[in-house]
PDB file of N, CA and C in Angstrom:
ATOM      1  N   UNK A   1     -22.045 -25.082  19.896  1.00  0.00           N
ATOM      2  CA  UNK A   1     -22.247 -24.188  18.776  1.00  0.00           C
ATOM      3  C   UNK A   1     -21.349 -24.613  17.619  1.00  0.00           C
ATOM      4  N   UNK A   2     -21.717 -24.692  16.260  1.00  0.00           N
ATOM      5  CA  UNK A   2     -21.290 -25.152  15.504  1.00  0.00           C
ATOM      6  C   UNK A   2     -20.983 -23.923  14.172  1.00  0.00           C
ATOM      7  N   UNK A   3     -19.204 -24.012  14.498  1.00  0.00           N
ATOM      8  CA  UNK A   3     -18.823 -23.197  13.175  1.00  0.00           C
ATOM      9  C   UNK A   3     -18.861 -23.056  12.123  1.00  0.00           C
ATOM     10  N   UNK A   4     -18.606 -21.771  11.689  1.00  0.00           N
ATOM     11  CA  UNK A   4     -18.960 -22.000  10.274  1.00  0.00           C
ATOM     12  C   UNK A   4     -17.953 -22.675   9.539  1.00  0.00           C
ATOM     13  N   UNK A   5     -17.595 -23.377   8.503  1.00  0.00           N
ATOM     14  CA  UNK A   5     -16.438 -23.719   7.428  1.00  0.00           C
ATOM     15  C   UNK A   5     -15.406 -22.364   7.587  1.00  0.00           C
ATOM     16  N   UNK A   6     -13.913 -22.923   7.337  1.00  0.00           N
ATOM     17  CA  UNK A   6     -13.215 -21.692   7.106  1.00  0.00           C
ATOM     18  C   UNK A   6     -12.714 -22.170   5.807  1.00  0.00           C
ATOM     19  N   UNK A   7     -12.762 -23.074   5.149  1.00  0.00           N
ATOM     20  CA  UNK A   7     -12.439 -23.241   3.584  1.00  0.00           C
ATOM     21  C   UNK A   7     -13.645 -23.280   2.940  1.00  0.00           C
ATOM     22  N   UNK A   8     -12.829 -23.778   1.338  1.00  0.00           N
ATOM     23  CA  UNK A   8     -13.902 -23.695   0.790  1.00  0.00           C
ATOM     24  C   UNK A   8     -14.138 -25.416   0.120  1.00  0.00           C
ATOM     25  N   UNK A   9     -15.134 -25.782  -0.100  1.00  0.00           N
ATOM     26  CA  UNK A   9     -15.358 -27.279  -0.641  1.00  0.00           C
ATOM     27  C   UNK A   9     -15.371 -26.827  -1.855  1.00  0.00           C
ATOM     28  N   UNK A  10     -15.474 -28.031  -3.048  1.00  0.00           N
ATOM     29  CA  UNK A  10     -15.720 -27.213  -4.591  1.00  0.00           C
ATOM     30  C   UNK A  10     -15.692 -29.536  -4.763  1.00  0.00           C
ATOM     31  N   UNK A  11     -16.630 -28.791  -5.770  1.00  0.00           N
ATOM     32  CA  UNK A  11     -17.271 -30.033  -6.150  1.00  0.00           C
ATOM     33  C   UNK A  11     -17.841 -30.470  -7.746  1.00  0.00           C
ATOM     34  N   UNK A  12     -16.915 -30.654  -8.666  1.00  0.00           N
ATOM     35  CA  UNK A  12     -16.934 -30.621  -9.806  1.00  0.00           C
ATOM     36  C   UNK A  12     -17.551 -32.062 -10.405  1.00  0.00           C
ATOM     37  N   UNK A  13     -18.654 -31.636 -10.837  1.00  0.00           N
ATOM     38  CA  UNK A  13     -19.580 -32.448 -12.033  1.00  0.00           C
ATOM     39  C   UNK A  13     -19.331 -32.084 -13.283  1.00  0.00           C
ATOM     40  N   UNK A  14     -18.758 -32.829 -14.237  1.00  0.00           N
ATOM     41  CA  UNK A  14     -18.271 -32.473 -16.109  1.00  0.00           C
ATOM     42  C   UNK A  14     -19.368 -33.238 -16.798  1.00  0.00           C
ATOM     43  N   UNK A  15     -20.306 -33.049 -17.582  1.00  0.00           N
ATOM     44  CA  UNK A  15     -21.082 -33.771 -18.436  1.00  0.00           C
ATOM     45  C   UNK A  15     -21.096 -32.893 -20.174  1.00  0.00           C
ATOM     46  N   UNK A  16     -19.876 -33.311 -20.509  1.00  0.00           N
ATOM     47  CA  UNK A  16     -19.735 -32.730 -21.896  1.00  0.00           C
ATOM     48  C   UNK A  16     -21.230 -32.422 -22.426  1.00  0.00           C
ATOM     49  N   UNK A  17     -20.692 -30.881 -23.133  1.00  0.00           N
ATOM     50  CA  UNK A  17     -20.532 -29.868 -22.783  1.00  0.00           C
ATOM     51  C   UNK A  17     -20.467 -28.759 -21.452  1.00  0.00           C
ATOM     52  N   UNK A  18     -21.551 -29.739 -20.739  1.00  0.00           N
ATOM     53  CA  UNK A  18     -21.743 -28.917 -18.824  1.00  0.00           C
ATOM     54  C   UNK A  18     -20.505 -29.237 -17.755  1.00  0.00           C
ATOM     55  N   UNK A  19     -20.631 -28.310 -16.915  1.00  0.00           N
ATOM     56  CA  UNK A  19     -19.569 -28.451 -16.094  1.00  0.00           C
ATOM     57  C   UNK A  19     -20.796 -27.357 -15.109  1.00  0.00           C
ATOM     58  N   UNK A  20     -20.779 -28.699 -13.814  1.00  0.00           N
ATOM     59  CA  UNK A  20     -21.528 -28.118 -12.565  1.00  0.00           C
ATOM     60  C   UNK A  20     -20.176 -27.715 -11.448  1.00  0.00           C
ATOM     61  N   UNK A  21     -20.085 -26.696 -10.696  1.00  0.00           N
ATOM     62  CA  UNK A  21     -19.631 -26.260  -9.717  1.00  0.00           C
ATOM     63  C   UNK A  21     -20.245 -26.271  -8.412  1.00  0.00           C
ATOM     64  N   UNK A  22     -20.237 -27.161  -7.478  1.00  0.00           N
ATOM     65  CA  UNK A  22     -21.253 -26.959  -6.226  1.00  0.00           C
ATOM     66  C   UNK A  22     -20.022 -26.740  -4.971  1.00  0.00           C
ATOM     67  N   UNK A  23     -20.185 -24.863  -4.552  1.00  0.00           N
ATOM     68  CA  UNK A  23     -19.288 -24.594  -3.499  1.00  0.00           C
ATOM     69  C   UNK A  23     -19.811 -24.679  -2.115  1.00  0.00           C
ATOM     70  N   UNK A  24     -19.177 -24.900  -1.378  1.00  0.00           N
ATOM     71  CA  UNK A  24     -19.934 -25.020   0.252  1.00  0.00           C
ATOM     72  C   UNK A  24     -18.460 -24.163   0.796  1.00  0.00           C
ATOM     73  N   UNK A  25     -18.985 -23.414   2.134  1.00  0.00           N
ATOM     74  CA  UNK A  25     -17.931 -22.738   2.794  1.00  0.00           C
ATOM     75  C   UNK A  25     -17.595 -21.211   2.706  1.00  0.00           C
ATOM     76  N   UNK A  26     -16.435 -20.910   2.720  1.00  0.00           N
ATOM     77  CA  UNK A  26     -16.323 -19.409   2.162  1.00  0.00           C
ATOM     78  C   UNK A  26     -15.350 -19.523   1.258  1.00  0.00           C
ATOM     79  N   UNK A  27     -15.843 -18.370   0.018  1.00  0.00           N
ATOM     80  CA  UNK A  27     -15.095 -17.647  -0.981  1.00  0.00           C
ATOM     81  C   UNK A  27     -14.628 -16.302  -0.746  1.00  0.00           C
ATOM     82  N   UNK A  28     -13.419 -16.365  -0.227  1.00  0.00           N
ATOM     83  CA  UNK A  28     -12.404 -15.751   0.364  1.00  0.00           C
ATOM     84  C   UNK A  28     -11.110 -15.481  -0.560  1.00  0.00           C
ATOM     85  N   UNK A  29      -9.956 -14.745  -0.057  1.00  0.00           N
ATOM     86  CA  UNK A  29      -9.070 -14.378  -0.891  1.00  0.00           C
ATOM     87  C   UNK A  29      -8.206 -15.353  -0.688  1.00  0.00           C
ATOM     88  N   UNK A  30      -8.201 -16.025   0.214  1.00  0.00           N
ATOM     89  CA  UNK A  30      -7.350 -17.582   0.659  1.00  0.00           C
ATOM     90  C   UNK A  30      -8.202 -18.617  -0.065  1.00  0.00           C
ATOM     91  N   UNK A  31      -9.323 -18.931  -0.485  1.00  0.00           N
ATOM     92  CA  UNK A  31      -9.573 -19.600  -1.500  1.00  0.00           C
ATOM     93  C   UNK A  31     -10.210 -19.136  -3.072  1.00  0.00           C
ATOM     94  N   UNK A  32      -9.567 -18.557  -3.033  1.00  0.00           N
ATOM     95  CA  UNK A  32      -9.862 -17.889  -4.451  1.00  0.00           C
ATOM     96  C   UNK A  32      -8.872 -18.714  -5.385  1.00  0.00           C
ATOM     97  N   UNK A  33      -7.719 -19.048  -5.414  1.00  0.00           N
ATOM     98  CA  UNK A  33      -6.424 -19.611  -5.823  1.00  0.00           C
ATOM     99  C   UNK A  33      -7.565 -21.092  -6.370  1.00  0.00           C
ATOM    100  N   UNK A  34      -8.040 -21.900  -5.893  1.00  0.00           N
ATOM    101  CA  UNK A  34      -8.411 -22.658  -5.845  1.00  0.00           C
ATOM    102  C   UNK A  34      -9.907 -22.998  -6.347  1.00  0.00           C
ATOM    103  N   UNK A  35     -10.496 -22.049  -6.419  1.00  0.00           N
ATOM    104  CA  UNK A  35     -11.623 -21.708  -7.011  1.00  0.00           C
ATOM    105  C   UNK A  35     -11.341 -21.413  -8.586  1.00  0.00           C
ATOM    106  N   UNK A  36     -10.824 -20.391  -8.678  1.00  0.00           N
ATOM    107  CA  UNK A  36     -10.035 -20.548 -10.358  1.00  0.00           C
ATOM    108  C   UNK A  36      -9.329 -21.648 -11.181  1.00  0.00           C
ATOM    109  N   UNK A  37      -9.058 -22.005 -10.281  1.00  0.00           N
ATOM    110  CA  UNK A  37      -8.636 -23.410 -10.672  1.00  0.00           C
ATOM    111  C   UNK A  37      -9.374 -24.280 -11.086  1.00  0.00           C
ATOM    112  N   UNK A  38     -10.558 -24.868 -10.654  1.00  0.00           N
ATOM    113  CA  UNK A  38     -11.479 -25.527 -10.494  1.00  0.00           C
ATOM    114  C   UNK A  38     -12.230 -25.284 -11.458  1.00  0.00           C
ATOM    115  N   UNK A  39     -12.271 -23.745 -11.717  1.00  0.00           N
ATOM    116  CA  UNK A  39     -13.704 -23.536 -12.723  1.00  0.00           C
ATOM    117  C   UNK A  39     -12.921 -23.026 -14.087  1.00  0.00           C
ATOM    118  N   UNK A  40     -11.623 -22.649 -14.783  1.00  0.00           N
ATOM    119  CA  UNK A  40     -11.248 -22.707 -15.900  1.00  0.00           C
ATOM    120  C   UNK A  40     -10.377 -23.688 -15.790  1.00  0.00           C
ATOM    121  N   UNK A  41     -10.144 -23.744 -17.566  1.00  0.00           N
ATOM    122  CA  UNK A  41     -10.982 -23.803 -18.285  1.00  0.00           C
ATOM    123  C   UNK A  41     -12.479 -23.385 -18.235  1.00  0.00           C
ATOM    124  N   UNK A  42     -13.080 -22.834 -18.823  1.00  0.00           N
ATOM    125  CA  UNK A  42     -14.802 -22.431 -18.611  1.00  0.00           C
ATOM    126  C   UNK A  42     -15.365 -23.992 -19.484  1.00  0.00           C
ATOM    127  N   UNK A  43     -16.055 -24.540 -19.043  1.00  0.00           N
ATOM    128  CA  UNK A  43     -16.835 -25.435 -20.834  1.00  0.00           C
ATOM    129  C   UNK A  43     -17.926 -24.747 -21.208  1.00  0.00           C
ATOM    130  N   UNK A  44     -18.511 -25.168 -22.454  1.00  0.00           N
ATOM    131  CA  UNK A  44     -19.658 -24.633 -23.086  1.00  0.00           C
ATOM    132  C   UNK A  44     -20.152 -24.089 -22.042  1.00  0.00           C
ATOM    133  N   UNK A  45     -20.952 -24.604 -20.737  1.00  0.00           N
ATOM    134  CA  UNK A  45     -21.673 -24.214 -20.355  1.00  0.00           C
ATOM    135  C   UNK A  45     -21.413 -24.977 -18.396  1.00  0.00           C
ATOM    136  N   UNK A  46     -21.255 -23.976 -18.109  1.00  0.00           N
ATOM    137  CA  UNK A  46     -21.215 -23.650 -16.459  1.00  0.00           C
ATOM    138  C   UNK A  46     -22.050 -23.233 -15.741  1.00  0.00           C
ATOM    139  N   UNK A  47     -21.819 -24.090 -14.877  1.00  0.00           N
ATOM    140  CA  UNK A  47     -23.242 -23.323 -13.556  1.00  0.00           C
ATOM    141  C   UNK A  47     -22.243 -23.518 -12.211  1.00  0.00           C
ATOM    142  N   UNK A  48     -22.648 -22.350 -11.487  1.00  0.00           N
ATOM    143  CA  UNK A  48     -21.791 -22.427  -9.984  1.00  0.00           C
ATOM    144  C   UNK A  48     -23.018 -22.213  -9.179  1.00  0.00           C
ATOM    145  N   UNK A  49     -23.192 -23.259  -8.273  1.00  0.00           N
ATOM    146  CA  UNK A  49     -23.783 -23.482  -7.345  1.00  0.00           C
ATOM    147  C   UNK A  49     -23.373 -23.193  -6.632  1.00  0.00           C
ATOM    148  N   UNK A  50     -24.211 -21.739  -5.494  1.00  0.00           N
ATOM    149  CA  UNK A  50     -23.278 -21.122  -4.279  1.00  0.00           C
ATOM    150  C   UNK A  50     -24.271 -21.565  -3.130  1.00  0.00           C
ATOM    151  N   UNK A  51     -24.885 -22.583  -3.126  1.00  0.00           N
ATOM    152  CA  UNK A  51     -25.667 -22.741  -2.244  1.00  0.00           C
ATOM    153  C   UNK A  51     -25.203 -23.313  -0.863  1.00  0.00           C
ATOM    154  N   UNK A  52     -23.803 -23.650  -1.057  1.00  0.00           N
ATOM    155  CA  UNK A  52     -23.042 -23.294   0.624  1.00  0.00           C
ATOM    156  C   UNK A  52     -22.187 -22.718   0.956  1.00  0.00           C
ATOM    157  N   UNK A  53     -21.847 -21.619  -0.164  1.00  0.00           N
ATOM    158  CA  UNK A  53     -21.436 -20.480   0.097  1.00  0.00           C
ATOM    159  C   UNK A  53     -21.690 -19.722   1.315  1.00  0.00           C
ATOM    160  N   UNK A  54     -21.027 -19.895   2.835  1.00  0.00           N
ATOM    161  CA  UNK A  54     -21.758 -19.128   3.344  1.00  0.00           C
ATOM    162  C   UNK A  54     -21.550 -17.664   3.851  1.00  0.00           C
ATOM    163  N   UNK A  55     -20.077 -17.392   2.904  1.00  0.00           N
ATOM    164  CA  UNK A  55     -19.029 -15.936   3.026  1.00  0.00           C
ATOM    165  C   UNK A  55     -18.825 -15.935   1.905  1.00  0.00           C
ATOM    166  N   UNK A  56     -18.602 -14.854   1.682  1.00  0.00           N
ATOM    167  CA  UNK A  56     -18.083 -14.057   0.359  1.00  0.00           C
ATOM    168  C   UNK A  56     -17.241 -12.573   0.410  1.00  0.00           C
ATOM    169  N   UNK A  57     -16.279 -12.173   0.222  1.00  0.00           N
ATOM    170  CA  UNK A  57     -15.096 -11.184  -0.038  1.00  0.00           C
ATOM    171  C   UNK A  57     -15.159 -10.539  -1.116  1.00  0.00           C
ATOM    172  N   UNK A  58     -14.303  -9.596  -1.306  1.00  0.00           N
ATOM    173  CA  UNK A  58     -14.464  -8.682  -2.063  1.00  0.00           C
ATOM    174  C   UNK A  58     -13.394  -9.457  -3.075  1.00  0.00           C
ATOM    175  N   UNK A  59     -12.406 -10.426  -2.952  1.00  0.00           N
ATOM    176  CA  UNK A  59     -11.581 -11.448  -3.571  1.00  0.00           C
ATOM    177  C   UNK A  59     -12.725 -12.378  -4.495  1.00  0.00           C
ATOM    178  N   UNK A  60     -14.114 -12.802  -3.504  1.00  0.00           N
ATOM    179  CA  UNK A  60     -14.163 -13.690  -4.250  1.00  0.00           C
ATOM    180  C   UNK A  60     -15.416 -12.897  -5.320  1.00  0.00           C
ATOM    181  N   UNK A  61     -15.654 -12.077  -4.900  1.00  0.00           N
ATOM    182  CA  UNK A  61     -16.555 -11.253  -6.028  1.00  0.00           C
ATOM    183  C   UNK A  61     -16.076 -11.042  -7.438  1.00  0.00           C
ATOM    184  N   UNK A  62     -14.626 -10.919  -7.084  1.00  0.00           N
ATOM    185  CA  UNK A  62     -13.626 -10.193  -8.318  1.00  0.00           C
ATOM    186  C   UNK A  62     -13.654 -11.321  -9.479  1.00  0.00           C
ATOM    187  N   UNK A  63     -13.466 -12.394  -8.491  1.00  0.00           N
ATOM    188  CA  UNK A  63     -13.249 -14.092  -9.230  1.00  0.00           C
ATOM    189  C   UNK A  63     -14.653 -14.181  -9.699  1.00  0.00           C
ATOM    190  N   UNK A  64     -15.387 -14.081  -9.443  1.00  0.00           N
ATOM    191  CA  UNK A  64     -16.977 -14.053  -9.988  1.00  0.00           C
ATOM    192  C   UNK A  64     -16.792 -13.490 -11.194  1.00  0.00           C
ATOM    193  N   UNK A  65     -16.930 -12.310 -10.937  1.00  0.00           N
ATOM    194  CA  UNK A  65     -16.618 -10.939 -12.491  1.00  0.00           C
ATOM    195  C   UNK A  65     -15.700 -11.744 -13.626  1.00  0.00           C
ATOM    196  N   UNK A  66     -14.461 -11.810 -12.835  1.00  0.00           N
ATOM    197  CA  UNK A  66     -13.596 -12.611 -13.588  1.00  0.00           C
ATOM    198  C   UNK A  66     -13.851 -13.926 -14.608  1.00  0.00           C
ATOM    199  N   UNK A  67     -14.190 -14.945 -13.731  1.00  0.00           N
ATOM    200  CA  UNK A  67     -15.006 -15.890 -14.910  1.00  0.00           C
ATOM    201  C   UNK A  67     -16.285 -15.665 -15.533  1.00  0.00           C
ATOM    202  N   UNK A  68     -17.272 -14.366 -15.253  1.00  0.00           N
ATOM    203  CA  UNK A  68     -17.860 -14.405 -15.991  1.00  0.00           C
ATOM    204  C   UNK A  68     -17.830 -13.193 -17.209  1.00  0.00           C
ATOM    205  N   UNK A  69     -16.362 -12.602 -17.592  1.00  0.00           N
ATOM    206  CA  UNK A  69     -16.193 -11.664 -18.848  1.00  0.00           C
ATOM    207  C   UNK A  69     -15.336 -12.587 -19.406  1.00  0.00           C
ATOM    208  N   UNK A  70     -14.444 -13.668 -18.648  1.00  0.00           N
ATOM    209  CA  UNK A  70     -13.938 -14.741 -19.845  1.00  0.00           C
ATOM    210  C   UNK A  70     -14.863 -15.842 -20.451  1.00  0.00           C
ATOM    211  N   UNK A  71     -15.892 -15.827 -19.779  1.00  0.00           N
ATOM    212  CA  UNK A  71     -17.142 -17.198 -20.483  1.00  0.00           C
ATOM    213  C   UNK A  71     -17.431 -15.405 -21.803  1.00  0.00           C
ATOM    214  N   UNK A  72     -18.030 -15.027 -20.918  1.00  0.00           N
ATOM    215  CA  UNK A  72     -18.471 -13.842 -22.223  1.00  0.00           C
ATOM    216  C   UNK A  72     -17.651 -13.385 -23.239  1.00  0.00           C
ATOM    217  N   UNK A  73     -16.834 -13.366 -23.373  1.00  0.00           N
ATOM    218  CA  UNK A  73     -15.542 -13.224 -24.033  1.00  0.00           C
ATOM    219  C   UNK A  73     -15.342 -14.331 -25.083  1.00  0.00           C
ATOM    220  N   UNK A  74     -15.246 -15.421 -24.310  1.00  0.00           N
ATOM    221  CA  UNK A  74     -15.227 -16.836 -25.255  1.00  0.00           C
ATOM    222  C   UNK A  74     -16.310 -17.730 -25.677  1.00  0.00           C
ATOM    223  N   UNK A  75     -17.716 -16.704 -25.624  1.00  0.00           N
ATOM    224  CA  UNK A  75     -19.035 -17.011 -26.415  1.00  0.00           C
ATOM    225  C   UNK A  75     -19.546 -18.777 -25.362  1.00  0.00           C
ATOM    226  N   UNK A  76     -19.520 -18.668 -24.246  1.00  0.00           N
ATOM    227  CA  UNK A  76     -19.747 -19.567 -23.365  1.00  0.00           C
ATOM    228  C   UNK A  76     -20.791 -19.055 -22.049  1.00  0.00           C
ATOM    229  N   UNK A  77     -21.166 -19.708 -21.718  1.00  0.00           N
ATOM    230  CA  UNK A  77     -22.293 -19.303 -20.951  1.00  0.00           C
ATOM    231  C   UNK A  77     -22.142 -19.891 -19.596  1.00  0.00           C
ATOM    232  N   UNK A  78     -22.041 -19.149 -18.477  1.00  0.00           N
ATOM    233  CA  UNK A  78     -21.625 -19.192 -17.240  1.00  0.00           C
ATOM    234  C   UNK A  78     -23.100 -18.688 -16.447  1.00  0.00           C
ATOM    235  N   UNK A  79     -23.558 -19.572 -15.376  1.00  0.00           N
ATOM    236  CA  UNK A  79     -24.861 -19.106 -14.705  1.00  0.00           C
ATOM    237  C   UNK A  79     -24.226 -19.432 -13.011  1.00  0.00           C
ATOM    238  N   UNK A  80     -25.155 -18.509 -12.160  1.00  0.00           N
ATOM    239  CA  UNK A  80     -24.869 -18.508 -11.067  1.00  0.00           C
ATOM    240  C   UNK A  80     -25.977 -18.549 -10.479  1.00  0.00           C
ATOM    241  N   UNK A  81     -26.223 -19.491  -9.662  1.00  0.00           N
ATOM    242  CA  UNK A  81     -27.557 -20.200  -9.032  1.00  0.00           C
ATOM    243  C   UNK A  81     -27.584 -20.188  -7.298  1.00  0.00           C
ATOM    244  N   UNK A  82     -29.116 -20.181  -7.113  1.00  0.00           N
ATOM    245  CA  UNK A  82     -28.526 -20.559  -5.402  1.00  0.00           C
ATOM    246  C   UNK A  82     -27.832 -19.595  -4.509  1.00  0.00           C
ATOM    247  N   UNK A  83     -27.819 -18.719  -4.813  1.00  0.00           N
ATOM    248  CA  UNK A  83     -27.019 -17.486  -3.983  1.00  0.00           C
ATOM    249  C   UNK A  83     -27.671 -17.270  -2.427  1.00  0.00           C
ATOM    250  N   UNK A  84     -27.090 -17.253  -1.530  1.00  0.00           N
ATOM    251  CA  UNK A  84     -27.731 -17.357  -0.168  1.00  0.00           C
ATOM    252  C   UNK A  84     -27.632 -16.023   0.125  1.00  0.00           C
ATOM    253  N   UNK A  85     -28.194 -15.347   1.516  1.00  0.00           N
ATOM    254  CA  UNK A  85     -28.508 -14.485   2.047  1.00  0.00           C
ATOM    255  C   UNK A  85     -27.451 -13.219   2.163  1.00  0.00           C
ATOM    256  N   UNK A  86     -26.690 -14.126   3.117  1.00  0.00           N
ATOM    257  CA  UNK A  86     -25.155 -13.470   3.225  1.00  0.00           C
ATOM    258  C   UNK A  86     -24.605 -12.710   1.972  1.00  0.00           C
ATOM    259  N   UNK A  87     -24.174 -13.759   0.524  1.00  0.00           N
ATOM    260  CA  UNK A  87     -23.893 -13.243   0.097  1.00  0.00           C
ATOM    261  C   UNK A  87     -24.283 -12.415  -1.413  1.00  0.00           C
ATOM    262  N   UNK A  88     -26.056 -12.301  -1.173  1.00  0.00           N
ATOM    263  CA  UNK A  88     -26.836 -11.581  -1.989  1.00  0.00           C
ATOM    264  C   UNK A  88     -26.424 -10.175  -1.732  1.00  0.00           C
ATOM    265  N   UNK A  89     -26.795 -10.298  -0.191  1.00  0.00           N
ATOM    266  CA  UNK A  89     -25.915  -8.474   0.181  1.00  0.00           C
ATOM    267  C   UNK A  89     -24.952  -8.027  -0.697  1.00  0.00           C
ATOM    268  N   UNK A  90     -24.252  -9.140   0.309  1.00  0.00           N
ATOM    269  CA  UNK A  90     -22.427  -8.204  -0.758  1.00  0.00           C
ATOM    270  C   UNK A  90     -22.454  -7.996  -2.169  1.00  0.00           C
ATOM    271  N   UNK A  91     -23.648  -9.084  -3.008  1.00  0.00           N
ATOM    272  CA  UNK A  91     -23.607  -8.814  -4.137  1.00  0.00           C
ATOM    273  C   UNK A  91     -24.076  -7.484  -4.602  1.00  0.00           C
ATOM    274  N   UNK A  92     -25.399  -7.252  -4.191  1.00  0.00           N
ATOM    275  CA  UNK A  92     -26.574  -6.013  -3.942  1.00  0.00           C
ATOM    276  C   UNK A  92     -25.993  -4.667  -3.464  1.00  0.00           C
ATOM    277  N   UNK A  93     -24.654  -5.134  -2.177  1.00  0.00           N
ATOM    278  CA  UNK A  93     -24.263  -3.377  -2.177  1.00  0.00           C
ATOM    279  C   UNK A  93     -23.461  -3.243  -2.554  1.00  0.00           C
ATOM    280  N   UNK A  94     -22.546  -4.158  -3.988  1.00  0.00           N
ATOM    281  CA  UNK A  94     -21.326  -3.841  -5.078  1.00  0.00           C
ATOM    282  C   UNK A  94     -22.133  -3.793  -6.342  1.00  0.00           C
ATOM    283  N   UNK A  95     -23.158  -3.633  -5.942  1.00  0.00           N
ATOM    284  CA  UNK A  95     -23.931  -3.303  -7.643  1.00  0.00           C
ATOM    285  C   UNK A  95     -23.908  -4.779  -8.421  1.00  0.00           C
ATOM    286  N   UNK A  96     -23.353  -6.087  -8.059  1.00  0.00           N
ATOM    287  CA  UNK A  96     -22.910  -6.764  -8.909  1.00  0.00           C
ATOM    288  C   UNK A  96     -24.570  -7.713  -8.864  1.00  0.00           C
ATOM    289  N   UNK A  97     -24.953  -7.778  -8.228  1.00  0.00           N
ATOM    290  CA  UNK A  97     -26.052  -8.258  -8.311  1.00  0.00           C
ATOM    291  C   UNK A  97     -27.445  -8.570  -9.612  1.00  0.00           C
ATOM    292  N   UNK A  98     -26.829  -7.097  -9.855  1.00  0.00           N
ATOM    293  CA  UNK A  98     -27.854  -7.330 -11.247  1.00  0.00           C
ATOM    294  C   UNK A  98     -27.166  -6.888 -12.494  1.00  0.00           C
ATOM    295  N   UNK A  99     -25.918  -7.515 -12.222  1.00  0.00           N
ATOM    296  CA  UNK A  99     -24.826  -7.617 -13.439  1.00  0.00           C
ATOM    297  C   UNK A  99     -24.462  -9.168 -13.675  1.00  0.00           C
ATOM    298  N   UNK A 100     -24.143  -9.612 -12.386  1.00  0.00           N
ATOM    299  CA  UNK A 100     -23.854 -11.011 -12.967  1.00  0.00           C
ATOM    300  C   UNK A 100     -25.337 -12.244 -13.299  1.00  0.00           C
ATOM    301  N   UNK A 101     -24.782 -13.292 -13.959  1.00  0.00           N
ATOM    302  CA  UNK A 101     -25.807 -13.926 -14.345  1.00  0.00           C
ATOM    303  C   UNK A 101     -26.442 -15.160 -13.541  1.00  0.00           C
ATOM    304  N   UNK A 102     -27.081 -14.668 -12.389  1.00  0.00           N
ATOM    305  CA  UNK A 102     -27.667 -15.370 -11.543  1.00  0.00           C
ATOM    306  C   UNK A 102     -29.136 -15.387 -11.830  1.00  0.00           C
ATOM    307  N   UNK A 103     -29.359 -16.942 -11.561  1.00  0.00           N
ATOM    308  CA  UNK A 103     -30.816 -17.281 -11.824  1.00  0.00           C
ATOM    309  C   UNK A 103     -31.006 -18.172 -10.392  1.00  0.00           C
TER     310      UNK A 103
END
């Protein structure tokens, strides 16, 4: 039987102005530190790929919210793509679901 990840991968593509984010693993409050890191600076234009996301916390929700009222804030555009099963829920029963900007 094969476990799940207990970190998180993060995988940064920069193509001035874009900046791709592709996470695999869990977004947790132990990688949250590291996730912020990774994704500010915001650039023009961000996309976080959660498509191996396969946990999500109430830490890493916050960090969600979080970079996306500083892209909004600083007239930058932050998208969130790929959202898997697991953590559509958590999104869906914190209301955040059809607040943040997932396509």
């Amino acid at each position: 039987m094969t476990r799940p990840p207990t970190t998180l991968d993060i995988q940064v593509r920069r193509d001035a102005p874009q900046r791709d984010l592709l996470l695999s693993g869990r977004l947790d409050a132990h990688q949250v530190p590291a996730f912020l890191a990774a994704a500010e600076p915001l650039a023009a234009h961000t996309t976080l790929d959660l498509a191996g996301v396969t946990f999500m916390d109430s830490s890493g929700l916050a960090a969600l919210v979080r970079l996306v009222r500083a892209a909004r804030s600083d007239g930058r555009e932050l998208v969130i793509v790929n959202v898997q099963d697991g953590v559509r829920l958590a999104m869906e029963i914190t209301g955040l679901y059809s607040v943040l900007p997932i396509r």
